[in-house]
Protein backbone atom coordinates (compact mmCIF):
# COMPACT_ATOMS: atom_id res chain seq x y z
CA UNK A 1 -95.84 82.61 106.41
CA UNK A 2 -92.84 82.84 104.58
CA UNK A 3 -91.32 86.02 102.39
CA UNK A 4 -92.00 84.10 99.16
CA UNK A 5 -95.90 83.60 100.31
CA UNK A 6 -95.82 87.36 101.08
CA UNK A 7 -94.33 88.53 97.83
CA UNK A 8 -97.22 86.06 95.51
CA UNK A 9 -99.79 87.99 97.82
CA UNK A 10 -98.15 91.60 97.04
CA UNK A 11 -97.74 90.90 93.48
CA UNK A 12 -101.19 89.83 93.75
CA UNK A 13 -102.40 93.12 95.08
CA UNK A 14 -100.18 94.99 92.57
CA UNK A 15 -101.80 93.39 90.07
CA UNK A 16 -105.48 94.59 91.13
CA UNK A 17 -103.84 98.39 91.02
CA UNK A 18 -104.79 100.39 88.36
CA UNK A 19 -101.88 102.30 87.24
CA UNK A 20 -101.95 101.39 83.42
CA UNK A 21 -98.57 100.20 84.29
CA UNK A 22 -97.18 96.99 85.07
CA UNK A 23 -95.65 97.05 88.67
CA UNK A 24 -93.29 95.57 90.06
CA UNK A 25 -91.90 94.81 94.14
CA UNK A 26 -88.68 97.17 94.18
CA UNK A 27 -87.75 96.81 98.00
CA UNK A 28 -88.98 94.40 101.05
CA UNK A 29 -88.35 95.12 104.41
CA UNK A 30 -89.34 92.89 107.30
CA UNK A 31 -90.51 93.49 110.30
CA UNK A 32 -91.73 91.06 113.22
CA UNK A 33 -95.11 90.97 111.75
CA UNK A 34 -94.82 91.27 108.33
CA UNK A 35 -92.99 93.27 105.43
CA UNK A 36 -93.53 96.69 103.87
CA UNK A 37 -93.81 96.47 100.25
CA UNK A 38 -92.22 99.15 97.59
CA UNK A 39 -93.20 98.87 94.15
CA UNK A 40 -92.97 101.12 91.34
CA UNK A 41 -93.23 100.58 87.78
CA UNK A 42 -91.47 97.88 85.50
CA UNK A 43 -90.48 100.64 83.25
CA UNK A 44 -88.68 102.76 86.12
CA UNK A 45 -87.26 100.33 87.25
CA UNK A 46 -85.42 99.36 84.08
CA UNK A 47 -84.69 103.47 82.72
CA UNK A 48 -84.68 105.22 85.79
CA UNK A 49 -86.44 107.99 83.89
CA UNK A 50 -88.66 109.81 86.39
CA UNK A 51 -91.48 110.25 83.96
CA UNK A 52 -91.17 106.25 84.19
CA UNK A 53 -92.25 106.45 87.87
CA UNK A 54 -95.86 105.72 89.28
CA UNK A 55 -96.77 108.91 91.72
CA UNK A 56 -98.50 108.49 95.19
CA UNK A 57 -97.33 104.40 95.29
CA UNK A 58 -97.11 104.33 99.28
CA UNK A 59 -95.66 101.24 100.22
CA UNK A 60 -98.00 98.69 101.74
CA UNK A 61 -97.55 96.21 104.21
CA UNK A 62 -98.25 92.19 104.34
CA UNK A 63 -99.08 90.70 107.69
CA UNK A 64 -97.31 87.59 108.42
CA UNK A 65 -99.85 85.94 110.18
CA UNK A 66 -103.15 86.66 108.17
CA UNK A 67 -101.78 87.99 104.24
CA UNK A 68 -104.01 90.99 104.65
CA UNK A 69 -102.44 93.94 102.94
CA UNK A 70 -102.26 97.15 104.90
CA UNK A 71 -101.29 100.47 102.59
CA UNK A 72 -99.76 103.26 104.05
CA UNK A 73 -100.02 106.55 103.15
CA UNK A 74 -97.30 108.94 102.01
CA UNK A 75 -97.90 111.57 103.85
CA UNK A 76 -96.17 110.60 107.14
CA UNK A 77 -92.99 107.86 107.69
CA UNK A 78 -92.99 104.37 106.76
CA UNK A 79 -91.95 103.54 110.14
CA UNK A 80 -94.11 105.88 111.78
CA UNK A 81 -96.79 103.52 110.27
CA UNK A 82 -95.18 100.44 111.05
CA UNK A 83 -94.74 101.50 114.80
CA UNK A 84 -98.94 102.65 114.61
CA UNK A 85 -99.51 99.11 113.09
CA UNK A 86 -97.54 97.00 115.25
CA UNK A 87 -98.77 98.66 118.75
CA UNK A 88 -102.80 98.19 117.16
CA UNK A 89 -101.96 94.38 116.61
CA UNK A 90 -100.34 93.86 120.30
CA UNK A 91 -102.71 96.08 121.75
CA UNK A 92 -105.69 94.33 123.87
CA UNK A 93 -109.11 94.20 122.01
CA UNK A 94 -111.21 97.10 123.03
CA UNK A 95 -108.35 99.51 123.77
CA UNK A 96 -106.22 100.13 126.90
CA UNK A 97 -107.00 98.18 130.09
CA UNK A 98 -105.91 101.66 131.86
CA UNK A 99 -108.58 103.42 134.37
């Protein structure tokens, strides 16, 4: 899949949020198996005013393979999460092969 594929699926999700606020994709990073989303409101976005901002919008991630969104949470590191989501998809099913 492609960034623009990824970005109709994010906007997709955004639009199933319910902030009372249109949202908008304000940053994409990529990553080798997908791209974390940032998104605030539209409103923000053009004023800048704080009180303009949606609270608690952890970024979320698209998977380049499959579409399936994966939201973070804000209470640890975007790339902490990344690194956790990367090693579950290139880990072997079941776990470690390790005795």
């Amino acid at each position: 899949m492609e960034v623009d594929e990824a970005l109709r699926i994010a906007r997709r999700h955004l639009a199933q949020l319910r902030t009372g606020l249109p949202l908008v994709i304000t940053k994409v990073e990529a990553f080798p198996h997908g791209w974390v989303m940032y998104y605030d409101s539209e409103s923000y976005r053009r004023t800048g005013k704080l009180e303009d901002s949606v609270s608690g919008n952890a970024p979320f991630i698209v998977d380049r393979l499959s579409g399936k969104i994966t939201v973070t949470r804000t209470n640890r590191s975007v790339q902490q999460q990344i690194d956790e989501y990367i090693a579950a998809r290139t880990s072997p099913p079941g776990g470690s092969t390790q005795s």
